[in-house]
N, C-alpha and C. Protein backbone atom coordinates (compact mmCIF):
# COMPACT_ATOMS: atom_id res chain seq x y z
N UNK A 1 19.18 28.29 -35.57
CA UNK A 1 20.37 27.73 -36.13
C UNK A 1 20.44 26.22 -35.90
N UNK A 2 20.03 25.40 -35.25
CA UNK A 2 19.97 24.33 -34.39
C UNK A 2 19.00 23.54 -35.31
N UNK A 3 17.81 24.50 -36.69
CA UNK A 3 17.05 23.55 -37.38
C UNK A 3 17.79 23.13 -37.78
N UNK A 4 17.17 21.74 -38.92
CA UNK A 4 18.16 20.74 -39.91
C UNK A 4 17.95 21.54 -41.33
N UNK A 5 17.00 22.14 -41.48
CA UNK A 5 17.02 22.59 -43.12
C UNK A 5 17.76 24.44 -42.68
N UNK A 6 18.18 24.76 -41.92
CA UNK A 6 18.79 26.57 -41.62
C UNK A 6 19.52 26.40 -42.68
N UNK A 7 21.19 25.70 -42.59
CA UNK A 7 22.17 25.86 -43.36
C UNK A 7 22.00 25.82 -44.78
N UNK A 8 21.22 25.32 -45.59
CA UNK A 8 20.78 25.11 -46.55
C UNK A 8 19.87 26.41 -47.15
N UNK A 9 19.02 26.34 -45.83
CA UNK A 9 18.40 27.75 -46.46
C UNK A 9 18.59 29.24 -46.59
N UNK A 10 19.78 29.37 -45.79
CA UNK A 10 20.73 30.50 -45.26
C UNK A 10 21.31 30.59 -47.08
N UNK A 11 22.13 29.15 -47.05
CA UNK A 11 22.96 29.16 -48.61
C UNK A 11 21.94 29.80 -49.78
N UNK A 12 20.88 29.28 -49.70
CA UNK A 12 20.05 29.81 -51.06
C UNK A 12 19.65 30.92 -50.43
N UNK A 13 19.76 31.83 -49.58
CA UNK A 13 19.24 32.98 -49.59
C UNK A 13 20.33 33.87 -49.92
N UNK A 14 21.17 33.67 -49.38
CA UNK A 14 22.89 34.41 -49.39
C UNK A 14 23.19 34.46 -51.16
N UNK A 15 22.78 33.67 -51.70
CA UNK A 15 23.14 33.03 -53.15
C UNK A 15 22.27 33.71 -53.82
N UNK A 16 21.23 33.84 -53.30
CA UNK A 16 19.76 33.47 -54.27
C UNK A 16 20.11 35.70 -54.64
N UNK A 17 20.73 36.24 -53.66
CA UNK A 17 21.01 38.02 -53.18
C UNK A 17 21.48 38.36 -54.60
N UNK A 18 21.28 39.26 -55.29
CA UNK A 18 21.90 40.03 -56.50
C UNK A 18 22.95 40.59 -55.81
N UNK A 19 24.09 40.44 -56.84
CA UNK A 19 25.12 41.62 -56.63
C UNK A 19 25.49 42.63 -56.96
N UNK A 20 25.21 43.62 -56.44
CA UNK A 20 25.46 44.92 -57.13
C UNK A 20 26.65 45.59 -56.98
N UNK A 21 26.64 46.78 -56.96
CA UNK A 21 28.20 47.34 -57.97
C UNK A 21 29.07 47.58 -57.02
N UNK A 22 28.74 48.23 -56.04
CA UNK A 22 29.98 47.70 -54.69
C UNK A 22 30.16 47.07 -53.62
N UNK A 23 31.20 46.78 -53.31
CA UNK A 23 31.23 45.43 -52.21
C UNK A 23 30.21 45.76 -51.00
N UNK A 24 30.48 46.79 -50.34
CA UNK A 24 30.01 47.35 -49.33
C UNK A 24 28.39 47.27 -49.39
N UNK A 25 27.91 47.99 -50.34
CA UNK A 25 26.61 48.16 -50.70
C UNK A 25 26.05 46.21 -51.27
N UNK A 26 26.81 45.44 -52.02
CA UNK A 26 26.15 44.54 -52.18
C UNK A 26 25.97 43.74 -50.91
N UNK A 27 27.14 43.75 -50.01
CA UNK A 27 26.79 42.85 -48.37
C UNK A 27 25.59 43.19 -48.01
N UNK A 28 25.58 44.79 -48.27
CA UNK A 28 23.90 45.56 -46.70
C UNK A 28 22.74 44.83 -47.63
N UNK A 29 22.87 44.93 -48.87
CA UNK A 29 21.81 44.44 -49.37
C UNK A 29 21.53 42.58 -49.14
N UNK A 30 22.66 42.19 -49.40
CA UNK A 30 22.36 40.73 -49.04
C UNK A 30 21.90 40.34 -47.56
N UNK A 31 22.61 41.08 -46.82
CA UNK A 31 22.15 41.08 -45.55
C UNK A 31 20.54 41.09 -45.60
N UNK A 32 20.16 42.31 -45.97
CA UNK A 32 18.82 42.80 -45.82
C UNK A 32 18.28 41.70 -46.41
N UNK A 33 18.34 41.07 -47.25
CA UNK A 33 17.67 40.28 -47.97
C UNK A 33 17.71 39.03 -47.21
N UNK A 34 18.35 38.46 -46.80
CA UNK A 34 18.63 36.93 -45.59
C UNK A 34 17.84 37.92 -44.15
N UNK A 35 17.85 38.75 -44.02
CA UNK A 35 16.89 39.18 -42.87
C UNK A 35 15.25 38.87 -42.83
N UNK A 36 15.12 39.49 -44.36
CA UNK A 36 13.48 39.39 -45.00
C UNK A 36 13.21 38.05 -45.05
N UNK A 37 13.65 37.13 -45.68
CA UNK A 37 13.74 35.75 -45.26
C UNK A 37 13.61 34.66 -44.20
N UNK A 38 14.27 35.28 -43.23
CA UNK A 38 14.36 34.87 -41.95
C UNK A 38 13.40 34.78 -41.28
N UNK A 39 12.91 36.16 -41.57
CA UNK A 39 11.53 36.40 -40.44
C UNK A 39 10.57 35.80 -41.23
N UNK A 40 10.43 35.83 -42.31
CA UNK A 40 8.90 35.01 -43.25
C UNK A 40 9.01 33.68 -42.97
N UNK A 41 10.26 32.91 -43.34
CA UNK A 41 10.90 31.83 -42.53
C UNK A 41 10.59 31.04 -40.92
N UNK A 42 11.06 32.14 -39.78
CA UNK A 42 10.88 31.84 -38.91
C UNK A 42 9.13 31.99 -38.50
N UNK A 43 8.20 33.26 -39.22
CA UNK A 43 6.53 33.09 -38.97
C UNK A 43 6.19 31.75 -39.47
N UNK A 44 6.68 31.17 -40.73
CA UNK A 44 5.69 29.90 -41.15
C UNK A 44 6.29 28.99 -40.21
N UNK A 45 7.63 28.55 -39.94
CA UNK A 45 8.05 27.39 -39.25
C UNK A 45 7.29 27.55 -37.50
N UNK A 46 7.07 28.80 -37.49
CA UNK A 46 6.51 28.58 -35.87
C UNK A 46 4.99 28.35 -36.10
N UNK A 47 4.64 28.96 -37.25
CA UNK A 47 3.09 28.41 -37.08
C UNK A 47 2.48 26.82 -37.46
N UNK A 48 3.47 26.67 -37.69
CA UNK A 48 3.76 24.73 -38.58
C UNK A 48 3.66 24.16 -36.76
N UNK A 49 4.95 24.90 -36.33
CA UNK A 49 4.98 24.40 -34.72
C UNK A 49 3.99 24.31 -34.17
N UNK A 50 3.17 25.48 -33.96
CA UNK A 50 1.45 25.71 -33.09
C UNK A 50 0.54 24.71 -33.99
N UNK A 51 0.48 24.56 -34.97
CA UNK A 51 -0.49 23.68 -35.57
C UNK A 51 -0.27 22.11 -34.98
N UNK A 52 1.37 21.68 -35.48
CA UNK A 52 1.62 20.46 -34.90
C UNK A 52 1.15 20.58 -33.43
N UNK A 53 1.47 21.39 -32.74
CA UNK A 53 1.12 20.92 -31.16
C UNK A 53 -0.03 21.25 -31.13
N UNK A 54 -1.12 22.18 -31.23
CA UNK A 54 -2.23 22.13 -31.38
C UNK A 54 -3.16 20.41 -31.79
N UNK A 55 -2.52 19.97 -32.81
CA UNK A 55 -3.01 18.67 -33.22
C UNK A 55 -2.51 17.45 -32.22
N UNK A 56 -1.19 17.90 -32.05
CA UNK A 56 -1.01 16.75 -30.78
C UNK A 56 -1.53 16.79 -29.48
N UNK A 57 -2.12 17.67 -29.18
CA UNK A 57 -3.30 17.69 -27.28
C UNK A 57 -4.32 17.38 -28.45
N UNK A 58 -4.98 17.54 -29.33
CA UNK A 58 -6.03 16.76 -29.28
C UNK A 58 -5.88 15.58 -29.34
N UNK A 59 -5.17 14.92 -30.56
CA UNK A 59 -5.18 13.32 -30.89
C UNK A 59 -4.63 12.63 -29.04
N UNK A 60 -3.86 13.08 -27.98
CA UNK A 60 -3.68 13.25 -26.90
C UNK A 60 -4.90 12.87 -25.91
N UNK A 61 -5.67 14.35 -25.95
CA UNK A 61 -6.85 14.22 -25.90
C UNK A 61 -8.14 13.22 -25.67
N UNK A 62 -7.79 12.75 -27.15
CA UNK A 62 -9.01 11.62 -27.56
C UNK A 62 -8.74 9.91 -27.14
N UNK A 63 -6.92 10.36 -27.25
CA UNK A 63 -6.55 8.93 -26.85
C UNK A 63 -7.31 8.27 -25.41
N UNK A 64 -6.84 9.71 -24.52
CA UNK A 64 -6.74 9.63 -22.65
C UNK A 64 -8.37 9.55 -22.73
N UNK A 65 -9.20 10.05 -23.55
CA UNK A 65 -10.61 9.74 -23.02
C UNK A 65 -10.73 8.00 -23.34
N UNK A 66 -10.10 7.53 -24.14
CA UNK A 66 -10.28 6.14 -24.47
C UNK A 66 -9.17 5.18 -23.61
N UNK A 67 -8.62 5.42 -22.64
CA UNK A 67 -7.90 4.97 -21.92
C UNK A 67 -8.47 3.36 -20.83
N UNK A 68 -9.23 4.44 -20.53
CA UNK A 68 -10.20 3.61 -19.55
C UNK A 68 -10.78 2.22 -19.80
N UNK A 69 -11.35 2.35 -21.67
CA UNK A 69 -12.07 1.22 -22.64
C UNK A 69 -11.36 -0.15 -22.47
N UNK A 70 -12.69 -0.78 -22.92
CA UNK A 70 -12.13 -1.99 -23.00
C UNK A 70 -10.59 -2.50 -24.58
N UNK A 71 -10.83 -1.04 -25.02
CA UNK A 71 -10.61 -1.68 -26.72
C UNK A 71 -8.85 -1.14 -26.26
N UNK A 72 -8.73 -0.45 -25.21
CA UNK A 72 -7.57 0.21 -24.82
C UNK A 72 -6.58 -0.99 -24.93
N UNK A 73 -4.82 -1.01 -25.47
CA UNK A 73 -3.85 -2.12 -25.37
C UNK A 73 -2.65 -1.14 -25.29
N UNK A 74 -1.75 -2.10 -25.19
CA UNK A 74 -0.22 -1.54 -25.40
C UNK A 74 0.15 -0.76 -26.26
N UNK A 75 -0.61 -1.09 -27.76
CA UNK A 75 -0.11 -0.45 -28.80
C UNK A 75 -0.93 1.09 -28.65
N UNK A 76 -1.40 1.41 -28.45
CA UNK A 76 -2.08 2.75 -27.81
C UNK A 76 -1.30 3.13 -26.89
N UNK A 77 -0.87 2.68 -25.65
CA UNK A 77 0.09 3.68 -25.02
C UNK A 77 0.86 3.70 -25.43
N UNK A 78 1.58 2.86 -25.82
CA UNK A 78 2.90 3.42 -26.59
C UNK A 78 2.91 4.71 -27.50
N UNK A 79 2.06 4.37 -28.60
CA UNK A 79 1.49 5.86 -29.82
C UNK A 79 1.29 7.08 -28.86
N UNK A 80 0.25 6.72 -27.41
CA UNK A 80 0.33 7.96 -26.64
C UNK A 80 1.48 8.80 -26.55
N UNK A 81 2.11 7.47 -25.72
CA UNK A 81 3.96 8.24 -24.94
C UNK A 81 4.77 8.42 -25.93
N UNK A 82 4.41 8.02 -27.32
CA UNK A 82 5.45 8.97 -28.80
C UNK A 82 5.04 10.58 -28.83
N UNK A 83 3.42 10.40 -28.49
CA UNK A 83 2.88 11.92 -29.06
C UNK A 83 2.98 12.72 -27.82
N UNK A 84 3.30 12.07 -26.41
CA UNK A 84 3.69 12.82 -25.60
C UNK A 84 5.16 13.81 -25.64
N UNK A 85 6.25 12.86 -25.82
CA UNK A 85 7.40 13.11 -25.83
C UNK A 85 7.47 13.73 -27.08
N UNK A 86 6.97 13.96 -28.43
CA UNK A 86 7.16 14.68 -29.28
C UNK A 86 6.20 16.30 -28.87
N UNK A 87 5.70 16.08 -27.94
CA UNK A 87 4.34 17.44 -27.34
C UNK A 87 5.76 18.17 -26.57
N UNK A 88 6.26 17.43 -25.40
CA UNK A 88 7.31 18.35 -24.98
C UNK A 88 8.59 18.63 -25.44
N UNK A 89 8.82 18.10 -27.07
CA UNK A 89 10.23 18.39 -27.78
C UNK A 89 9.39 19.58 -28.13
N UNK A 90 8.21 19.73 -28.72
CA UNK A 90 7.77 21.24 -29.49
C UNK A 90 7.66 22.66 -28.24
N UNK A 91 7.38 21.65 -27.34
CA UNK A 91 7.24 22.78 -25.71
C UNK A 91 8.00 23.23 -25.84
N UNK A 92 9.62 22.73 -25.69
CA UNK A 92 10.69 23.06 -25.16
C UNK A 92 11.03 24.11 -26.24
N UNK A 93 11.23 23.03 -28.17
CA UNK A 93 11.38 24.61 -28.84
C UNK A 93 10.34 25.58 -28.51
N UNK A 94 9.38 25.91 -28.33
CA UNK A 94 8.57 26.74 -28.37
C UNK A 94 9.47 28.01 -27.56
N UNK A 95 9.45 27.25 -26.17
CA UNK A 95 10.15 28.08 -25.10
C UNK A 95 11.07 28.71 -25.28
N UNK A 96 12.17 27.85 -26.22
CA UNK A 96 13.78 28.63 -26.74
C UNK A 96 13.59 29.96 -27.49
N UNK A 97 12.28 29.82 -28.15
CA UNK A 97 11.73 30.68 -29.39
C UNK A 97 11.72 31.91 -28.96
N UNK A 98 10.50 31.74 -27.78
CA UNK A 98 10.08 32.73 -26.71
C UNK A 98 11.25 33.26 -26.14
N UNK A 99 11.69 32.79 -25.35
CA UNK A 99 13.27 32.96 -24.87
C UNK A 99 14.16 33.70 -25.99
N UNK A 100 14.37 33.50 -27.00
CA UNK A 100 15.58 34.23 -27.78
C UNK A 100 14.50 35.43 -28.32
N UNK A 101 12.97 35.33 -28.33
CA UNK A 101 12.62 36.66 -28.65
C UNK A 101 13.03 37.86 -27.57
N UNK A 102 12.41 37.53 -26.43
CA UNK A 102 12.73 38.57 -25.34
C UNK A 102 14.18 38.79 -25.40
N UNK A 103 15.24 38.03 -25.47
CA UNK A 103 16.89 38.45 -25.36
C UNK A 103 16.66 39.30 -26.83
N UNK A 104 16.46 39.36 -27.76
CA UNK A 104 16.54 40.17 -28.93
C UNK A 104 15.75 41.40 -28.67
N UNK A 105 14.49 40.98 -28.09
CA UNK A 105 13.81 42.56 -27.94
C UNK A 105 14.55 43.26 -26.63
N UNK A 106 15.06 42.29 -25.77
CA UNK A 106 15.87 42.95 -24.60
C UNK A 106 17.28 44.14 -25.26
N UNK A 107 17.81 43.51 -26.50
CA UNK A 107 18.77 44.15 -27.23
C UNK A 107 18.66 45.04 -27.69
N UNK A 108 17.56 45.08 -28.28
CA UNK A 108 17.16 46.42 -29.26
C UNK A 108 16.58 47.71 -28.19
N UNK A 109 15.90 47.03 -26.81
CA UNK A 109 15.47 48.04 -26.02
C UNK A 109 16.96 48.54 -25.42
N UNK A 110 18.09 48.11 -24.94
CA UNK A 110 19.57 48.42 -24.92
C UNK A 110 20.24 49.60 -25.61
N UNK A 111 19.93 49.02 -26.74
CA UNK A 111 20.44 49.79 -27.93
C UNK A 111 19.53 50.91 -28.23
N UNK A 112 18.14 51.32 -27.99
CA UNK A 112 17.75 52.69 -28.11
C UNK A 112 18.06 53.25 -27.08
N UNK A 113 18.03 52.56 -25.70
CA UNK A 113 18.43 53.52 -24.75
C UNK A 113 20.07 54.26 -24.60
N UNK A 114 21.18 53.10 -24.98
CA UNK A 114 22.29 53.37 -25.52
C UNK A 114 22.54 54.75 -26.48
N UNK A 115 21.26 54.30 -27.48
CA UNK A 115 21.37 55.83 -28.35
C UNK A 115 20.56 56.70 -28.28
N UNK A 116 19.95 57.26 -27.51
CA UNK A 116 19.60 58.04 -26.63
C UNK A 116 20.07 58.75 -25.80
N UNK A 117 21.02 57.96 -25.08
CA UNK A 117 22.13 58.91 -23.86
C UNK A 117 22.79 59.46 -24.87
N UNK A 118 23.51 58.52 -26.50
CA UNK A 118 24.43 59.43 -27.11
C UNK A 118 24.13 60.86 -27.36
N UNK A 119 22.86 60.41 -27.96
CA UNK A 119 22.33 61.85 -28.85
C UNK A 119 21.79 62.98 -27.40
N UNK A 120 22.73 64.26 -27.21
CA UNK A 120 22.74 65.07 -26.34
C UNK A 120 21.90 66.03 -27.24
């Protein structure tokens, strides 16, 4: 919820939903449909994530082996400590990612055990 393009893409999915013939039945379906979305959604944007950080330890990488050189200046560390601090903004989402998966799979493991005790 916290991306910059969610709200936007939430709207065209909610929008984008056919409506069918009763209220009730057209929500589950729209629902279902902003669900399917979500998750195709949330696989490409996290693998966009692993690629970007993947590419940032190398270019990282190649910089710190050239550190040492003579050809090494300011304008190089600086570019470093951008691609650093953009390495631990993707860490951190990464972590939230990770983090709200386990609280969701923590939920759903809740909720079968919940319905489980029901069903006698």
């Amino acid at each position: 919820m916290e991306h910059r393009q969610f709200k936007n893409n939430f709207k065209g999915w909610w929008c984008y939903s056919m409506n069918y013939e009763g209220v009730g039945y057209s929500f589950m379906k729209r629902l279902q449909n902003v669900k399917e979305k979500l998750i195709q959604w949330n696989k490409e944007d996290f693998k966009l994530l692993q690629t970007k950080r993947n590419n940032l330890i190398q270019r990282i990488t190649k910089l710190d082996e050239e550190e040492g050189r003579p050809t090494w200046n300011g304008e190089k560390w600086e570019h470093m400590r951008g691609m650093k601090q953009e390495l631990e903004h993707i860490l951190l989402m990464e972590g939230r990612l990770a983090h709200q998966k386990l609280k969701v799979n923590g939920q759903e493991k809740g909720m079968q055990t919940h319905n489980s005790l029901i069903e006698c």
